[in-house]
Protein backbone atom coordinates (compact mmCIF):
# COMPACT_ATOMS: atom_id res chain seq x y z
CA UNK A 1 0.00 0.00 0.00
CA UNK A 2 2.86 2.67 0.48
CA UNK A 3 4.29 1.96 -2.97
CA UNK A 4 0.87 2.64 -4.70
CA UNK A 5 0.19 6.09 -2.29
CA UNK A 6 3.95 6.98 -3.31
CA UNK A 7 2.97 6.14 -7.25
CA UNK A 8 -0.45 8.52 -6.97
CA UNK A 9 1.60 10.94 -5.37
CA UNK A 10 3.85 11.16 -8.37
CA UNK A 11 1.06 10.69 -10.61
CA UNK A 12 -0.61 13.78 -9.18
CA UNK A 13 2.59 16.32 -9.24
CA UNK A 14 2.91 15.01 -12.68
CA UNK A 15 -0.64 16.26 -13.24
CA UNK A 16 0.16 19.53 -11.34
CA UNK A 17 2.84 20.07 -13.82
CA UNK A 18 1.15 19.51 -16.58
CA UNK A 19 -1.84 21.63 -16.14
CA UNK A 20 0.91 24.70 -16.87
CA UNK A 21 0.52 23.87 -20.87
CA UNK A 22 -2.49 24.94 -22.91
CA UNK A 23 -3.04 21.81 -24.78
CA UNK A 24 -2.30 18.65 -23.74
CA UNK A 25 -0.41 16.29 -26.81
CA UNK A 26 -3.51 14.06 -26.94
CA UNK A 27 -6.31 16.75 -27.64
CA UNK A 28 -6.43 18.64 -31.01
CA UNK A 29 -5.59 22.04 -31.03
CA UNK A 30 -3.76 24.84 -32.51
CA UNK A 31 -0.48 23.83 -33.97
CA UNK A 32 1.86 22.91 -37.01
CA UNK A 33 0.81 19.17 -38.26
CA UNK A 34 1.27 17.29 -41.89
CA UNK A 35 -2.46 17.19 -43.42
CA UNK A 36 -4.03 14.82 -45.60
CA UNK A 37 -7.41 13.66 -47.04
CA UNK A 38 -7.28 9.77 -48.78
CA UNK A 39 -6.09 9.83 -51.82
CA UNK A 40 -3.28 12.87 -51.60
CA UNK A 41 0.26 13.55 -49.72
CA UNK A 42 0.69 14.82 -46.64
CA UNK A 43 1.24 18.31 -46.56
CA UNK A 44 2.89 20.77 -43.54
CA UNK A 45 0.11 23.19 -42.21
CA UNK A 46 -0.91 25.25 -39.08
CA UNK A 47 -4.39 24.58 -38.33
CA UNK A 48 -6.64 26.83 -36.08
CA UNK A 49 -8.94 24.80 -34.50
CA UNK A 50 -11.93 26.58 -34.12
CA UNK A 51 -15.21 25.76 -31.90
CA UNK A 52 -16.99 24.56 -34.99
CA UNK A 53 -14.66 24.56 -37.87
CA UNK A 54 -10.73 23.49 -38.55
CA UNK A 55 -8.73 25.81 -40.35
CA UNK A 56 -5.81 24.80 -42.44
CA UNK A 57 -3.49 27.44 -43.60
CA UNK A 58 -0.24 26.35 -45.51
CA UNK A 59 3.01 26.27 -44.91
CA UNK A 60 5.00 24.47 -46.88
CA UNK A 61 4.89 26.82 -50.10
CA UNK A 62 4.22 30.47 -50.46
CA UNK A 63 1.05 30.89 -51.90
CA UNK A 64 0.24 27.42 -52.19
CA UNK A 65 -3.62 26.71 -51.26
CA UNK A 66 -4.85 23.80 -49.54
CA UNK A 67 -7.74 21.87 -51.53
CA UNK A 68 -10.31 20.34 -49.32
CA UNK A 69 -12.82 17.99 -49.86
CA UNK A 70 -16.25 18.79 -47.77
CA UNK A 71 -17.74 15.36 -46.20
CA UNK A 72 -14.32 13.57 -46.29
CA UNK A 73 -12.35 12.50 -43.41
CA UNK A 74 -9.34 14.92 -42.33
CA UNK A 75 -6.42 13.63 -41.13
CA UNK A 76 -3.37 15.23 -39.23
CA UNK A 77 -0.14 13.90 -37.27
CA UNK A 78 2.55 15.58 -36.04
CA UNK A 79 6.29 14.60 -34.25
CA UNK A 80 7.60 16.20 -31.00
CA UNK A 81 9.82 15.14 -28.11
CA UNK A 82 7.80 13.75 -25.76
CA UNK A 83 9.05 13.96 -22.31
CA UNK A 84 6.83 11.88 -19.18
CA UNK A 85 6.89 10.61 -15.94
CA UNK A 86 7.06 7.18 -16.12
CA UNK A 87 6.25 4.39 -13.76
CA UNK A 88 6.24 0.11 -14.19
CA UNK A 89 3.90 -0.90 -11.62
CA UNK A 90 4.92 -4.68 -12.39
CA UNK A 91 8.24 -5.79 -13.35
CA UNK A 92 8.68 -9.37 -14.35
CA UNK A 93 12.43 -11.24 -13.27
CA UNK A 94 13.27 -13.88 -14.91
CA UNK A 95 15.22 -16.61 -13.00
CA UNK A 96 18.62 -15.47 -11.28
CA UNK A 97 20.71 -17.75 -9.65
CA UNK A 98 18.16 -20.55 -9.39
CA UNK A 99 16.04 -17.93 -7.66
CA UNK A 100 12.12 -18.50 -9.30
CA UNK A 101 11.22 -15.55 -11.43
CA UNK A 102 9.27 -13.16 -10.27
CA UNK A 103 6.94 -10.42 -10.27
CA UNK A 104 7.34 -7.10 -8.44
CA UNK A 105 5.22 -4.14 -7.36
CA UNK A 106 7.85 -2.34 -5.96
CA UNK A 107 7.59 1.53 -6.02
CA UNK A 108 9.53 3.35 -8.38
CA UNK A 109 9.34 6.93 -10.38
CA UNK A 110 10.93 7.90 -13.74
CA UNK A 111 11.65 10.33 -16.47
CA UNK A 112 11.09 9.50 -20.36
CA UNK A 113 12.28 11.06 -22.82
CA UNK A 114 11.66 10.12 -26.65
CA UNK A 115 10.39 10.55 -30.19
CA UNK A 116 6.53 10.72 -30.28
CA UNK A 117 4.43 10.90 -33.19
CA UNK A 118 0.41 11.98 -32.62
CA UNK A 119 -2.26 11.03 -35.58
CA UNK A 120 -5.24 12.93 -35.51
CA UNK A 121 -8.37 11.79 -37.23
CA UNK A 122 -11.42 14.34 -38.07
CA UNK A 123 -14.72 12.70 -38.86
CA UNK A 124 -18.01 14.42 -39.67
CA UNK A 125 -20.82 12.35 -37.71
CA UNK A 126 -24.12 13.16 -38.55
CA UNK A 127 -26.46 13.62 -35.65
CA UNK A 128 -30.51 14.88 -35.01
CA UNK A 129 -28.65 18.02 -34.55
CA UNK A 130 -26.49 18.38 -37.94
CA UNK A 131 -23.18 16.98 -38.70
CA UNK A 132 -20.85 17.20 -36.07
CA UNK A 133 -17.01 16.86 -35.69
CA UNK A 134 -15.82 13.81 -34.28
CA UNK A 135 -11.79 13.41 -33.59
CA UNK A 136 -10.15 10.24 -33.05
CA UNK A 137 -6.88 10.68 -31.30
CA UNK A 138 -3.79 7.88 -31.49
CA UNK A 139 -0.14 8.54 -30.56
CA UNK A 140 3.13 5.82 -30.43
CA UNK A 141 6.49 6.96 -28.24
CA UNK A 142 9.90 5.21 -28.02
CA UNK A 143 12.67 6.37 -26.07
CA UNK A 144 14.52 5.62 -23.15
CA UNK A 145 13.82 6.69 -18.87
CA UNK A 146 15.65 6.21 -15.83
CA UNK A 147 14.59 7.10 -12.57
CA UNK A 148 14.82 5.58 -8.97
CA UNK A 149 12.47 3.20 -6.98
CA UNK A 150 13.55 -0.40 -4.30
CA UNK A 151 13.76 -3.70 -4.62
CA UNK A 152 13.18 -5.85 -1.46
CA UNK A 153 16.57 -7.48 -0.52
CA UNK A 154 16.42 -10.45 1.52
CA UNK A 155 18.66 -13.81 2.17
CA UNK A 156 16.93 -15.57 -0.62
CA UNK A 157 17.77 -12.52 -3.29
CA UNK A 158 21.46 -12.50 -2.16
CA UNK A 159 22.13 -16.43 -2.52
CA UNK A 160 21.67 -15.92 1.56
CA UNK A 161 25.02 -14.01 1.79
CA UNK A 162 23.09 -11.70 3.70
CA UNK A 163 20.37 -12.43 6.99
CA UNK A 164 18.59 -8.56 6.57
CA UNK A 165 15.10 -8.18 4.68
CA UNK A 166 14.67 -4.59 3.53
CA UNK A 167 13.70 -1.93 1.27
CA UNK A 168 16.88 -1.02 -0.87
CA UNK A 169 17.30 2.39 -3.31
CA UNK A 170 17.83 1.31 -6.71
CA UNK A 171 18.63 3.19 -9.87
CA UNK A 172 17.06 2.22 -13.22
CA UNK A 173 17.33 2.65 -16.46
CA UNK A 174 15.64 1.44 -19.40
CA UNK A 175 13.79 1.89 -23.19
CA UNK A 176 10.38 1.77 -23.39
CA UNK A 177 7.65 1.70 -26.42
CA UNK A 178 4.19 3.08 -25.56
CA UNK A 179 0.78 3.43 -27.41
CA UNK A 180 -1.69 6.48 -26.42
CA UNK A 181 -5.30 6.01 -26.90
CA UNK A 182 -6.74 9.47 -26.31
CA UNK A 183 -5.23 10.46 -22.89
CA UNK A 184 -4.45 7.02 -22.00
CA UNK A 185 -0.55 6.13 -22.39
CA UNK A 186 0.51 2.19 -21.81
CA UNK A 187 3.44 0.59 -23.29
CA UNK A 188 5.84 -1.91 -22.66
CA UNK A 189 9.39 -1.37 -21.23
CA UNK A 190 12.91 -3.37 -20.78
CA UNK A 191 15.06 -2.19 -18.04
CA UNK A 192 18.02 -2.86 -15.36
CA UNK A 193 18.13 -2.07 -11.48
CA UNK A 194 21.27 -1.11 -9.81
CA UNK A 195 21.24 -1.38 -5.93
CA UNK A 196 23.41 0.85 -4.02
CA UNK A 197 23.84 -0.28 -0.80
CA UNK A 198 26.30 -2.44 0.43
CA UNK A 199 24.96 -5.37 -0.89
CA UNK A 200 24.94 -4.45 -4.99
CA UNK A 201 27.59 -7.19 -5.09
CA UNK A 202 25.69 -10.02 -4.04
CA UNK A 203 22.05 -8.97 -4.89
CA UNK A 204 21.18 -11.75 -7.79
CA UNK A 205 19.07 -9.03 -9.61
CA UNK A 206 21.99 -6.60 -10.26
CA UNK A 207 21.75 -5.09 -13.24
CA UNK A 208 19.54 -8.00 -14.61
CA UNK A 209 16.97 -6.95 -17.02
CA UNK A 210 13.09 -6.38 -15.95
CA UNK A 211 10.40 -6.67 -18.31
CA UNK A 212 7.23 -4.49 -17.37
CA UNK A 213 4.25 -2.88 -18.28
CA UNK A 214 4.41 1.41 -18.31
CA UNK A 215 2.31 3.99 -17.20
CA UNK A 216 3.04 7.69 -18.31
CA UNK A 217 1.84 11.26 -17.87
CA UNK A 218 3.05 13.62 -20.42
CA UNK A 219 4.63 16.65 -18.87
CA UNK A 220 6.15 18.91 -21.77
């Protein structure tokens, strides 16, 4: 239980932070994106989004206009470094040292930092009321984090060089890949603990690589 009030405590200064920007990356606003309807290129434009109307103005030429079909589906993406904080709130171990793997909740807090592409999709829904503007938000990240959190040390996790069970401070590092549907962000991750405490030497998870699911709140 104090790992997971430690993990919504990050969660929530991450949200604090946050709440500084004017857009969050997963909603559609006013920006630079590449623009496309099916059957032509992308093309580089800043779009004003409007309460009831997107418009595209372009950028990529002088004078060039921007031809758009009424009724068709718009679509928009754009790249950015995307910088979150990060947490694995299960890390699988594979055997170590004829230890049984294992699966963690431990608490620990990072920082990613990565490539990020967002895809924006505009649909025209027609309702009772009229058409109306529906958009369909999907994002991918890779990059890499590192951060701190503990690992619980104990005579069976040191090959019983050691008689004390406690709570050691790890380092970790690691690169992650991570989906975003809407505001949600989950991914995958790979990464490596280094205790450092006096028993790094004999803790059979040094530097071992983790395999976990990730949780992140974008922050930038």
């Amino acid at each position: 239980m104090k790992g997971i009030f430690i993990w919504l405590s990050l969660l929530v200064v991450a949200i604090a932070c946050s709440t500084t920007k004017d857009v969050p990356k997963y909603e559609f606003g006013d920006d630079v994106y590449k623009f496309k309807q099916r059957g032509m290129p992308y093309k580089k434009v800043y779009v004003n989004v409007k309460k009831d109307t997107v418009e595209i103005l372009p950028l990529s030429k002088q004078g060039e206009k921007i031809s758009v079909t009424p009724g068709k589906d718009e679509f928009f993406y754009r790249q950015t470094l995307d910088v979150d904080v990060l947490i694995a709130p299960f890390k699988f171990r594979p055997s170590s040292a004829g230890f049984p793997r294992q699966l963690n909740y431990s608490f620990n807090g990072n920082i990613f930092i990565g490539y990020r592409v967002d895809k924006f999709r505009v649909h025209l829904k027609s309702t009772p009321n009229g058409t109306k503007s529906v958009v369909n938000h999907r994002g991918i990240s890779v990059g890499g984090f590192g951060g701190l959190g503990s690992a619980f040390i104990s005579p069976w996790t040191t090959n019983y060089q050691t008689n004390d069970e406690y709570d050691g401070f790890v380092l970790t590092r690691g690169l992650a890949i991570m989906g975003a549907i809407n505001s949600l962000t989950v991914g995958f991750g790979i990464g490596w603990d280094y205790l450092t405490d006096r028993d790094k030497n004999i803790w059979i998870y040094q530097n071992k690589p983790w395999l976990g699911v990730t949780l992140s709140l974008n922050i930038n």
